[in-house]
C-alpha atoms as a PDB file:
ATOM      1  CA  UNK A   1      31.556 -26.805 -16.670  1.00  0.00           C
ATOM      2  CA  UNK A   2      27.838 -26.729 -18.390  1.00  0.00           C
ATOM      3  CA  UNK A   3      26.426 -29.088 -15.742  1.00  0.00           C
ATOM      4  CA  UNK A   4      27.916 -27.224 -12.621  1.00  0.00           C
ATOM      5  CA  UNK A   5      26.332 -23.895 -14.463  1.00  0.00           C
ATOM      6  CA  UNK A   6      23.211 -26.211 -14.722  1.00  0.00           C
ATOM      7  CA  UNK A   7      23.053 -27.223 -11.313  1.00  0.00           C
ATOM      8  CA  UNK A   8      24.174 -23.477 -10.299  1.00  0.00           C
ATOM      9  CA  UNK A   9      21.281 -22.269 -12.033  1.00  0.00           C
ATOM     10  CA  UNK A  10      19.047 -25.332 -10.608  1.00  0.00           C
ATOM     11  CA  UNK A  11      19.746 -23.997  -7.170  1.00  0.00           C
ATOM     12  CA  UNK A  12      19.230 -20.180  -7.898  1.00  0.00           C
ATOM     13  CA  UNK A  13      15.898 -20.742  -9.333  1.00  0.00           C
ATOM     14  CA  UNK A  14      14.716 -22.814  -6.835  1.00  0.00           C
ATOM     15  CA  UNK A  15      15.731 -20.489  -4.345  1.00  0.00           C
ATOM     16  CA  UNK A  16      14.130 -17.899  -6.332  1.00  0.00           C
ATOM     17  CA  UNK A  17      10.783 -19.992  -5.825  1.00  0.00           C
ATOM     18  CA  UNK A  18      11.036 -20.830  -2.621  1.00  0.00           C
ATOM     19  CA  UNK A  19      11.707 -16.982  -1.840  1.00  0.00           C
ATOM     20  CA  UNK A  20       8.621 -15.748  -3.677  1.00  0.00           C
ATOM     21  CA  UNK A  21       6.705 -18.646  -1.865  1.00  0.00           C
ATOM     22  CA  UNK A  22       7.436 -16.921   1.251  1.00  0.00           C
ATOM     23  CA  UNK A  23       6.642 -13.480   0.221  1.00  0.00           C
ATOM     24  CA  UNK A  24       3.089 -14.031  -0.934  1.00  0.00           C
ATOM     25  CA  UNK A  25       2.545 -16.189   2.659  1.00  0.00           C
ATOM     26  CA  UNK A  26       3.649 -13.012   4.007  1.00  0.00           C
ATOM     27  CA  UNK A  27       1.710 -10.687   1.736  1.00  0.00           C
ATOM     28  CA  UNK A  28      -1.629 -12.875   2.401  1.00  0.00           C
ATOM     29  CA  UNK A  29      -1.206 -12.853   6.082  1.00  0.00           C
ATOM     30  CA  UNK A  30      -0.678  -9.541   6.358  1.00  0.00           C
ATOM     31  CA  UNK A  31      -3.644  -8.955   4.507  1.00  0.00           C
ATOM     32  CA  UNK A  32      -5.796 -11.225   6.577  1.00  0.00           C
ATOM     33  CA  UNK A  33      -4.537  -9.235   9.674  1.00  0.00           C
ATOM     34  CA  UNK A  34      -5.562  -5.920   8.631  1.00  0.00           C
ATOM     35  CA  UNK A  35      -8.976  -7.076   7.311  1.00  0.00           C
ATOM     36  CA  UNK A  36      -8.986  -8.821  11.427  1.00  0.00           C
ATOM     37  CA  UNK A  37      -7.882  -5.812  12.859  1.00  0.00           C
ATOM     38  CA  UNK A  38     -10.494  -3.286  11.110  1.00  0.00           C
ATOM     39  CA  UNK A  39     -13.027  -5.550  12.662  1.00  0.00           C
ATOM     40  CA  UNK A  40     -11.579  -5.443  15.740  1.00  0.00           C
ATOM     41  CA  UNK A  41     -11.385  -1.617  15.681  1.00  0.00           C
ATOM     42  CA  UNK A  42     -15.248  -1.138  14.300  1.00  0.00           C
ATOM     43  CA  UNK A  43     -15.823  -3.579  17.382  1.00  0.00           C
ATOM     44  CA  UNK A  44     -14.156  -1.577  19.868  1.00  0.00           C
ATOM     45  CA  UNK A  45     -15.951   1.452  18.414  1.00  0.00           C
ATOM     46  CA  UNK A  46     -19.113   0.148  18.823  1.00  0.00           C
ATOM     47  CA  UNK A  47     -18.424  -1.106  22.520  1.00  0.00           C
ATOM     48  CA  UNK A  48     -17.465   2.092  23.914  1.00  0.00           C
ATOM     49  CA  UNK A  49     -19.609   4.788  21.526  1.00  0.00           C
ATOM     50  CA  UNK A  50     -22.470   2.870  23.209  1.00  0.00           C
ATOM     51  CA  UNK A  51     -21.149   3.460  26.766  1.00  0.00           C
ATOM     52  CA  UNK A  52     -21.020   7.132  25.885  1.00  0.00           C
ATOM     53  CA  UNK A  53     -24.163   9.230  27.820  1.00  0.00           C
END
């Protein structure tokens, strides 16, 4: 019984890592995409405040 709670355990934690893992990815690219889309924006800005008379 203590080495399938072991293994159990094994498992759950390395789920638990892989699952965090994947968060962060996520919580870096999302990051990356706003910092790409405010330059985007300030681009856009630019392009047509220029084309205003």
């Amino acid at each position: 019984m203590n080495r399938e709670r072991g293994s159990a355990t094994l498992v759950v934690m390395t789920f638990l890592v892989i699952l965090s893992a994947i968060v962060i990815a996520n919580a870096v690219a999302v990051h990356q995409l706003g910092k790409e889309l405010r330059l985007i924006d300030k681009q856009q800005q630019k392009k047509f405040q220029s084309r205003t008379p």
